[in-house]
N, C-alpha and C. Protein backbone atom coordinates (compact mmCIF):
# COMPACT_ATOMS: atom_id res chain seq x y z
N UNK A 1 72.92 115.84 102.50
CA UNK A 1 74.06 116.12 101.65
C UNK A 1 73.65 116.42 100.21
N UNK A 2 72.93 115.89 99.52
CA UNK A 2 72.15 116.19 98.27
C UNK A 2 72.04 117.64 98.54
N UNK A 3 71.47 117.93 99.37
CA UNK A 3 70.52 119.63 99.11
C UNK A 3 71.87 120.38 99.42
N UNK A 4 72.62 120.13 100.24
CA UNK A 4 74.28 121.15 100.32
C UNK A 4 74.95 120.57 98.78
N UNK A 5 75.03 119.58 98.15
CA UNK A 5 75.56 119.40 96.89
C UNK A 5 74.99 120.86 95.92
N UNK A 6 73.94 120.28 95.29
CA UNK A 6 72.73 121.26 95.04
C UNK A 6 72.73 122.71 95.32
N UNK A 7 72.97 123.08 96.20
CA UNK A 7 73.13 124.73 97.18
C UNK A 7 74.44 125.09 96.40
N UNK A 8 75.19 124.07 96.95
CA UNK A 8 76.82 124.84 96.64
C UNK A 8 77.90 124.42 95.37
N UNK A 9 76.77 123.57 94.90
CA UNK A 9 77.38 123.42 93.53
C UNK A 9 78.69 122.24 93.31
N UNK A 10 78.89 121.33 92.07
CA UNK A 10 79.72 120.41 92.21
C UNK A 10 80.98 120.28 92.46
N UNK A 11 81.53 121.71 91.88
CA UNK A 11 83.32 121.93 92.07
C UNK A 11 83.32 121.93 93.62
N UNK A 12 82.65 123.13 94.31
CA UNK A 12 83.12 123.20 95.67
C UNK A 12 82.69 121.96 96.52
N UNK A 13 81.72 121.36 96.50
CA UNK A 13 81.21 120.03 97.27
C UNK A 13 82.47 119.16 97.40
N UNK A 14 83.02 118.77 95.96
CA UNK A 14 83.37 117.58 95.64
C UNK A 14 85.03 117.98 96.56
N UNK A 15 85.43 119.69 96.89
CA UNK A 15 86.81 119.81 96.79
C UNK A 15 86.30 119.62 98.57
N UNK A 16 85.41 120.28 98.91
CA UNK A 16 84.96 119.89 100.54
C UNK A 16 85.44 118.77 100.60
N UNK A 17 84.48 117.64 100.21
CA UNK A 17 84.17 116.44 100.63
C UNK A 17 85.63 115.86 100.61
N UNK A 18 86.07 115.64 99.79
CA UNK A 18 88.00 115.73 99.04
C UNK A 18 88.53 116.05 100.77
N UNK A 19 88.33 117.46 101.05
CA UNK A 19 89.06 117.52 101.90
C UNK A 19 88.66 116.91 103.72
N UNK A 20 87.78 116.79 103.64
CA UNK A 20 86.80 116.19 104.82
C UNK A 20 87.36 114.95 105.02
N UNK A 21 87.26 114.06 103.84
CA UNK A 21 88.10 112.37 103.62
C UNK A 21 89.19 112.66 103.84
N UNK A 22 90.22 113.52 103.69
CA UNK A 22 91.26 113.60 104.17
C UNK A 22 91.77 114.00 105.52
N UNK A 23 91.11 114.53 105.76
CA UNK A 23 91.18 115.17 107.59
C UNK A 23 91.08 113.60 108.26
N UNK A 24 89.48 113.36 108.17
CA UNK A 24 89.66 111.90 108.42
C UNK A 24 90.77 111.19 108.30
N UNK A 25 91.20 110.58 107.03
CA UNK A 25 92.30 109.78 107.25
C UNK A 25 93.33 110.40 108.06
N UNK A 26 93.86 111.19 108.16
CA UNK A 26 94.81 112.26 109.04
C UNK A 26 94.12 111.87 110.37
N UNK A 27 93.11 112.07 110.59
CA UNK A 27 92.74 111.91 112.22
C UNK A 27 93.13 109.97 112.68
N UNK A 28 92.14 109.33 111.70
CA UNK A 28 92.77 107.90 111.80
C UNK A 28 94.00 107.26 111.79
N UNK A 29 94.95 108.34 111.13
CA UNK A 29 96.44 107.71 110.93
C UNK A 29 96.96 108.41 112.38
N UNK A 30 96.63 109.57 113.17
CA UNK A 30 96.96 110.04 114.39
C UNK A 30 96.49 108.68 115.38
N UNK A 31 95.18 108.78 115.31
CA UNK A 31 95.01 107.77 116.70
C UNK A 31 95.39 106.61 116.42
N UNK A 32 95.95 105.55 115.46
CA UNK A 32 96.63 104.53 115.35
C UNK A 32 97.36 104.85 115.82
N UNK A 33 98.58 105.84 115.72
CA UNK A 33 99.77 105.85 115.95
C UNK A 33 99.96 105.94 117.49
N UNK A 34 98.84 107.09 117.97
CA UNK A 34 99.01 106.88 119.49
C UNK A 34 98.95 105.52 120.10
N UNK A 35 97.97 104.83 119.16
CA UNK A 35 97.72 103.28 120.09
C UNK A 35 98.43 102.66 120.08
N UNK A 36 99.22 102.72 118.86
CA UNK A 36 100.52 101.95 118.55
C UNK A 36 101.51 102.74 119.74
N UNK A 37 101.79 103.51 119.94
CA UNK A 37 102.48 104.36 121.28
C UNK A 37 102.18 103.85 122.56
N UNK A 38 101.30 103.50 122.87
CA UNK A 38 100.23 102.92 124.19
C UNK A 38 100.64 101.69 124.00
N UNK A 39 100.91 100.72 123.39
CA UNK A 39 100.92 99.28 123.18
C UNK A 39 102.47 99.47 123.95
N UNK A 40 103.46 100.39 123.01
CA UNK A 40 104.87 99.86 123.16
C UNK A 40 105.17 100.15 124.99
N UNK A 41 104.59 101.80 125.71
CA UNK A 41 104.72 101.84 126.71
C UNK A 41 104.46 100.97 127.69
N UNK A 42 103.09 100.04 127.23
CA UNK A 42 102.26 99.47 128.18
C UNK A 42 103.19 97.73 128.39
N UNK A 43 103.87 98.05 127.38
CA UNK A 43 104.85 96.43 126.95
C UNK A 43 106.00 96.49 128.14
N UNK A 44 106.97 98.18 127.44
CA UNK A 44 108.07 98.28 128.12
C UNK A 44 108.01 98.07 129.64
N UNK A 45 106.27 99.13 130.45
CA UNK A 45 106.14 98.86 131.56
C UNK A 45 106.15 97.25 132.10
N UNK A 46 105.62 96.47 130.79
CA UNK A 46 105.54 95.50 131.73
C UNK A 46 107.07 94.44 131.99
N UNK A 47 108.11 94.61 130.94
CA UNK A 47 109.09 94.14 130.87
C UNK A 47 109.68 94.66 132.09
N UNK A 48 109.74 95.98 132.76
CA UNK A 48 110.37 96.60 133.67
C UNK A 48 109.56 96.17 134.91
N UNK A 49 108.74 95.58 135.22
CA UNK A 49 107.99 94.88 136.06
C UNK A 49 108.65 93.71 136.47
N UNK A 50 108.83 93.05 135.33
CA UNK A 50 108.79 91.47 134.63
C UNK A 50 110.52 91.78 135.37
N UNK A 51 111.37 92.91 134.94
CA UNK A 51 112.83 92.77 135.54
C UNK A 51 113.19 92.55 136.77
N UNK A 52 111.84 94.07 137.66
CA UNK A 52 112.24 93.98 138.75
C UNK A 52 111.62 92.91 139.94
N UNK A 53 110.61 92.19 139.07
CA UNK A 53 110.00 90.40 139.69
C UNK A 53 110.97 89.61 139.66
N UNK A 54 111.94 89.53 138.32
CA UNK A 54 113.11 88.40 138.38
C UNK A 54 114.20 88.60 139.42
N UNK A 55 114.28 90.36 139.77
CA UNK A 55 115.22 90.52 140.84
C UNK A 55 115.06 90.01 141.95
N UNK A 56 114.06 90.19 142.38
CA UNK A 56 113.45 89.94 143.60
C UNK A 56 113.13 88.44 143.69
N UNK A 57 113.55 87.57 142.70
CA UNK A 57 113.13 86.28 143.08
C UNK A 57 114.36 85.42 144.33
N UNK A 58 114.10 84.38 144.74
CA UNK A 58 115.05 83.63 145.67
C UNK A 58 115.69 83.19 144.86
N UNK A 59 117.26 83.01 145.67
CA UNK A 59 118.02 82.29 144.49
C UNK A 59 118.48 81.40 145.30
N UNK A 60 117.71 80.29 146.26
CA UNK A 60 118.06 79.04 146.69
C UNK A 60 117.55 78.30 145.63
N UNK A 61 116.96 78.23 144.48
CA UNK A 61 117.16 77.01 142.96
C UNK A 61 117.98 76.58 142.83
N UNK A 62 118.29 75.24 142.20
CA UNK A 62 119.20 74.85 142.11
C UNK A 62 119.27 75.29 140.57
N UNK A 63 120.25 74.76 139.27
CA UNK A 63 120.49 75.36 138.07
C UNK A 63 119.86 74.47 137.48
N UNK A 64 119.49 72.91 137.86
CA UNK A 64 118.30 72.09 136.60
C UNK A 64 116.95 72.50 137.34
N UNK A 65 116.43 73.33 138.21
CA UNK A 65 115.30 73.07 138.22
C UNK A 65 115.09 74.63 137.45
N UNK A 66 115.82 75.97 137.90
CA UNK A 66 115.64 76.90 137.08
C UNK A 66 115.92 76.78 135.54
N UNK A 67 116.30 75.32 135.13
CA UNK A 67 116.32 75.87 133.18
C UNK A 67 115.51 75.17 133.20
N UNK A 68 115.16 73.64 133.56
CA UNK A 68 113.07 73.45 133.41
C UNK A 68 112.19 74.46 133.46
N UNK A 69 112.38 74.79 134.61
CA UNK A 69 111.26 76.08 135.10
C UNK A 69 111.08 77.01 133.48
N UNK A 70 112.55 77.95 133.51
CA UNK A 70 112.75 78.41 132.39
C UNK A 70 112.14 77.86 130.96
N UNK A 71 112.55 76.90 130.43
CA UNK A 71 112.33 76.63 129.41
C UNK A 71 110.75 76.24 129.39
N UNK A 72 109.69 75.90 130.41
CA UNK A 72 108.74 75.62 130.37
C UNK A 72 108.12 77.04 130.23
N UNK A 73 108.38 77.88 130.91
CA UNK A 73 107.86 78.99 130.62
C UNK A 73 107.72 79.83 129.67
N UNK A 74 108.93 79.66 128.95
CA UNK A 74 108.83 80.09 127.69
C UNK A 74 107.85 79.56 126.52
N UNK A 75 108.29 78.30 126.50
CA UNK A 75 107.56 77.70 125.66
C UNK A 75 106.10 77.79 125.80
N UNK A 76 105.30 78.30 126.78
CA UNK A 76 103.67 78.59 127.19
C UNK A 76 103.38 79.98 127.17
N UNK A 77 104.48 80.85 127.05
CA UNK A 77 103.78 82.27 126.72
C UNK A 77 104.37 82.61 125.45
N UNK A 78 105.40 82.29 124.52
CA UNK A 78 105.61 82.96 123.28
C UNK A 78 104.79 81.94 122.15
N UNK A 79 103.84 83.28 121.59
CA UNK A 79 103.25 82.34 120.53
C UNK A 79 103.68 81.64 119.23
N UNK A 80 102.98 80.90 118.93
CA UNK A 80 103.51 79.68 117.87
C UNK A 80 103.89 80.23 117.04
N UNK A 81 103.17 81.53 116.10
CA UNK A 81 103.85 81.95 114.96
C UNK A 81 105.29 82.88 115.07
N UNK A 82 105.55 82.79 116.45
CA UNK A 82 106.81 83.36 117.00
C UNK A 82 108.24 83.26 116.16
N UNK A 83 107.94 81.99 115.63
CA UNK A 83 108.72 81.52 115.23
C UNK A 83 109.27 81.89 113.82
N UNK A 84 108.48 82.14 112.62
CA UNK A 84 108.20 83.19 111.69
C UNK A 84 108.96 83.95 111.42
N UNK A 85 108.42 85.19 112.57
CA UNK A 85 108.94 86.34 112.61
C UNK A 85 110.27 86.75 113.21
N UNK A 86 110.91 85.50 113.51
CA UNK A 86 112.69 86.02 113.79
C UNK A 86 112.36 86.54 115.38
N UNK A 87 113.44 87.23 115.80
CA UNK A 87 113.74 87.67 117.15
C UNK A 87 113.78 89.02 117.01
N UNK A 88 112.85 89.76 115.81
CA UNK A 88 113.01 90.99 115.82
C UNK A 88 111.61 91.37 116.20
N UNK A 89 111.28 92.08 117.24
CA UNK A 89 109.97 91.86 118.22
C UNK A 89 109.75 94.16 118.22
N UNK A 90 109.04 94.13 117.54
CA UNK A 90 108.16 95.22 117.38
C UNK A 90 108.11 95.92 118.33
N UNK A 91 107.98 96.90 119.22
CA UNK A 91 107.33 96.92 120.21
C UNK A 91 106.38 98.33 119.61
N UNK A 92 106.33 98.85 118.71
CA UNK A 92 105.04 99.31 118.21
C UNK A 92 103.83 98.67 118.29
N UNK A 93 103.79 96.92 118.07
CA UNK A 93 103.15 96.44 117.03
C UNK A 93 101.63 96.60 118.20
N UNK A 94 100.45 96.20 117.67
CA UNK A 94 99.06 96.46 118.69
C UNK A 94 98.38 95.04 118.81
N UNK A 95 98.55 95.00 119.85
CA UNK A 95 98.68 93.57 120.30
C UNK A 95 97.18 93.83 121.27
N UNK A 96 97.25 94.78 121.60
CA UNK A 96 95.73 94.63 123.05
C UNK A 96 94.95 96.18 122.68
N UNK A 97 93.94 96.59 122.69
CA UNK A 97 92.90 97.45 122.56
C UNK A 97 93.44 98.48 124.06
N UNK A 98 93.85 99.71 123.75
CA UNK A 98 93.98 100.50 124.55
C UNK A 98 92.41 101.69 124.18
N UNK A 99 92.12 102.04 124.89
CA UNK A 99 90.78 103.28 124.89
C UNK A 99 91.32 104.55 124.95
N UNK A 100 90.68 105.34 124.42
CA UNK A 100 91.10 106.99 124.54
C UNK A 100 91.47 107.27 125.65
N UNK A 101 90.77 106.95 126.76
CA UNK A 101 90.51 107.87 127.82
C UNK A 101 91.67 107.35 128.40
N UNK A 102 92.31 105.74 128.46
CA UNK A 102 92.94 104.91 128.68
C UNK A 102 94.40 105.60 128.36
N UNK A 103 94.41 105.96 126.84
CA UNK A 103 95.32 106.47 126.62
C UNK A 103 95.95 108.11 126.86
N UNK A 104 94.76 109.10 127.34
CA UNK A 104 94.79 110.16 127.85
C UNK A 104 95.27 110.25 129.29
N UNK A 105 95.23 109.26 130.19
CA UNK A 105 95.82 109.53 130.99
C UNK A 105 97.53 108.73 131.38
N UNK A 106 97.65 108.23 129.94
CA UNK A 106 99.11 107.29 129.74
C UNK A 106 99.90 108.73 129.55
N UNK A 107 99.19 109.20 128.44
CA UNK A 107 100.26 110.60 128.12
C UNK A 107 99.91 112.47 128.07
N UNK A 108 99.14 112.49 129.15
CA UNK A 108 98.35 113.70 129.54
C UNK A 108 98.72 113.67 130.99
N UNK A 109 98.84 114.91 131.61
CA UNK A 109 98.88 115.05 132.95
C UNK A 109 97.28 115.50 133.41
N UNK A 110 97.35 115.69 134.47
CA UNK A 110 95.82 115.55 134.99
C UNK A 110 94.61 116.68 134.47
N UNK A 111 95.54 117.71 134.03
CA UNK A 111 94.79 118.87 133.11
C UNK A 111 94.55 118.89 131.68
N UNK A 112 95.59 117.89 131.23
CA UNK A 112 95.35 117.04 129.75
C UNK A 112 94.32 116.30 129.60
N UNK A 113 94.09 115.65 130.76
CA UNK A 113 93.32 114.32 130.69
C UNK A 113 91.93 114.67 130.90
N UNK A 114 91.50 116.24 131.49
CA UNK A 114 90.37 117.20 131.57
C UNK A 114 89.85 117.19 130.65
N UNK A 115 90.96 117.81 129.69
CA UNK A 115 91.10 118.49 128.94
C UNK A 115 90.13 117.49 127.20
N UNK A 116 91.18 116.72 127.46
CA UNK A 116 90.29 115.29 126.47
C UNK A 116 88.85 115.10 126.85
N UNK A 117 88.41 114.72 128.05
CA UNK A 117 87.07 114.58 128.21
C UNK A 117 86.24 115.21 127.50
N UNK A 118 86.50 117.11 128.21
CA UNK A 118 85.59 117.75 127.83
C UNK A 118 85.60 118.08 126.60
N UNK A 119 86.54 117.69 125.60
CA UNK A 119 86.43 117.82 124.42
C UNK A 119 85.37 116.36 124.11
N UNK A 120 85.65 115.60 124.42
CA UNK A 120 84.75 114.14 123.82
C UNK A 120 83.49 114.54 124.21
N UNK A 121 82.86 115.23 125.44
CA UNK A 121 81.75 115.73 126.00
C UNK A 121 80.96 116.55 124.91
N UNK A 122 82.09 117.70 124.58
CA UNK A 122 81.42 118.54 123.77
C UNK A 122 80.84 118.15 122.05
N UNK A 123 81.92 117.08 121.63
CA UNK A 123 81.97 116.74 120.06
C UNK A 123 80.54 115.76 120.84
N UNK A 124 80.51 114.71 121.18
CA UNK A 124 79.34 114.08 121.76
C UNK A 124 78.21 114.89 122.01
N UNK A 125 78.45 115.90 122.59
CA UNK A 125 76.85 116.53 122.91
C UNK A 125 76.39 117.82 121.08
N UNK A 126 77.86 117.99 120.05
CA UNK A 126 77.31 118.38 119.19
C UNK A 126 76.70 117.20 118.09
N UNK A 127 77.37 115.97 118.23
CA UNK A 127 76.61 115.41 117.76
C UNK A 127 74.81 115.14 117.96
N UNK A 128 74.94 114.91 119.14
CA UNK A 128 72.99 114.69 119.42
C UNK A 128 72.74 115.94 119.17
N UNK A 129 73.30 117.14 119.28
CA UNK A 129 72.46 118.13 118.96
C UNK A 129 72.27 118.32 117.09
N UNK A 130 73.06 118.00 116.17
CA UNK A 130 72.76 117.90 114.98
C UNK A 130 71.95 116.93 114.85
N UNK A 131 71.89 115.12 115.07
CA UNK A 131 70.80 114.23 115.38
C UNK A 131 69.30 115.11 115.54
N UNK A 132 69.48 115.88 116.34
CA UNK A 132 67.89 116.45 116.89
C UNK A 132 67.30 117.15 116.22
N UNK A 133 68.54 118.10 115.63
CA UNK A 133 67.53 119.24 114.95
C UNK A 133 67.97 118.05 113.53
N UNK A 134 68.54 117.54 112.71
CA UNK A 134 68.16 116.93 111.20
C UNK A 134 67.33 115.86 111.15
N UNK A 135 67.18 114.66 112.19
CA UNK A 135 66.09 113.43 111.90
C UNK A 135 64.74 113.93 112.47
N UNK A 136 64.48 115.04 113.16
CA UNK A 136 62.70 115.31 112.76
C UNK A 136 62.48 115.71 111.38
N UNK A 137 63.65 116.46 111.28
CA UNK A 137 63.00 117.58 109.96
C UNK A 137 63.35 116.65 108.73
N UNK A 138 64.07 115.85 108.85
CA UNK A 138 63.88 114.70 107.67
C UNK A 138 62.71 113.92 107.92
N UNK A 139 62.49 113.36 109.09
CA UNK A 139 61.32 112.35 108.91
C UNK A 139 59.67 113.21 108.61
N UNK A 140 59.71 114.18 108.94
CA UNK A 140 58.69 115.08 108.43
C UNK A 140 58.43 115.54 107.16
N UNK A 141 59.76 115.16 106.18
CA UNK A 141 59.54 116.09 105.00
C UNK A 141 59.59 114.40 104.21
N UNK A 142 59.57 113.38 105.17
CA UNK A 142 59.43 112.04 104.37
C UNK A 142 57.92 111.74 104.41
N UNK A 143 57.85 111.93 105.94
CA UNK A 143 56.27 111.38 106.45
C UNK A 143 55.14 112.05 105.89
N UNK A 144 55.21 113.27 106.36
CA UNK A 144 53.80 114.24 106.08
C UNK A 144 53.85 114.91 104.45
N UNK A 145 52.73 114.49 104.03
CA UNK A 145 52.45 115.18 102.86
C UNK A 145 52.20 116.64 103.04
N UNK A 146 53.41 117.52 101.80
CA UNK A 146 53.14 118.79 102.15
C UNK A 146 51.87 119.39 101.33
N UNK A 147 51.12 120.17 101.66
CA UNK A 147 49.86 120.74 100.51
C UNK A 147 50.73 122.05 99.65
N UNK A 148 50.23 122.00 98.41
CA UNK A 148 50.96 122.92 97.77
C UNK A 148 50.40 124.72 98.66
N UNK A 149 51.37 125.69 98.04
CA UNK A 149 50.42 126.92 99.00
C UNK A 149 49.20 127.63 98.51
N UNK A 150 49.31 127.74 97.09
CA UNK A 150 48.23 128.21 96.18
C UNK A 150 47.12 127.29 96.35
N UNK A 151 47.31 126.50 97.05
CA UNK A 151 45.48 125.55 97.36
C UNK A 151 44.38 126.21 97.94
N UNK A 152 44.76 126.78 99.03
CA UNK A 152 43.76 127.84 99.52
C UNK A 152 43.54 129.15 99.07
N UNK A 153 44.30 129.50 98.07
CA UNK A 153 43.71 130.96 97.57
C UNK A 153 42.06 131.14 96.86
C-alpha cells in the first residue's frame, strides 16, 4: 500500500481508501441484517413447530397438572434478564450464529444457493492468488540483498 500511495498520489489514495472503508461498512451492515433476517425466520419456524407440537399434544391432563407442567416450563427456558426487557421480544434480535451458506439456502432457491458458492469459490481462490503472487515478491525484496546495476560495468 505505501508504493500504490506513492504511485498515485495522496488526494486519490486517501478518496480510494475513503471509499473502500465504506463499501466495507455497507457490505457489513448487509450481512448483519441478513443474519438478523435468519435469526427471526429460524425463531418464527420454530414457534410454528412449537404450535403445531402443542396441537398435537393429548388432552387427557388434568388442569393442575398442565399449569405445573406449564409454569415449570416456563420458568427453565425464559432467561433471567427476561425480565428487564418487558414482553416486547425482538424477533430480529441474533441470538444464535447462522453461516452464509446456512443462510443461502434459507433465502436462495437451489440456483441461488450455486450461485453464492461459486462466488465464495471465486473471491477465495482470488484471494490465494493475490497471497501468491505479493508474499514472495515481498519476502524477496525483504530477504535478498539487491546489488546495485552499475557494479558490474
Amino acid at each position: 500500500m505505501p508504493k500504490a500511495f506513492a504511485t498515485a498520489g495522496w488526494v486519490v489514495s486517501l478518496v480510494l481508501i475513503t471509499f473502500l472503508g465504506f463499501m466495507s461498512y455497507v457490505t457489513t451492515t448487509f450481512v448483519i441484517e441478513a443474519m438478523a433476517a435468519a435469526n427471526a425466520h429460524l425463531r418464527w419456524k420454530r414457534r410454528e413447530q412449537q404450535k403445531l407440537d402443542d396441537s398435537d399434544s393429548p388432552l387427557d391432563d388434568s388442569d393442575d397438572e398442565v399449569m405445573v407442567r406449564d409454569r415449570f416450563d416456563r420458568s427453565e427456558t425464559r432467561p433471567i434478564l427476561s425480565i428487564q426487557r418487558g414482553s416486547s421480544d425482538d424477533h430480529f434480535d441474533i441470538v444464535e450464529r447462522v453461516e452464509m451458506g446456512q443462510m443461502a439456502s434459507m433465502f436462495f432457491n437451489k440456483v441461488g444457493v450455486n450461485m453464492f458458492y461459486i462466488c465464495i469459490i471465486v473471491y477465495l481462490y482470488g484471494d490465494l492468488a493475490i497471497y501468491a503472487a505479493a508474499v514472495p515478491v515481498s519476502l524477496m525484496e525483504v530477504a535478498c540483498i539487491s546489488l546495485p546495476k552499475n557494479l558490474f560495468l
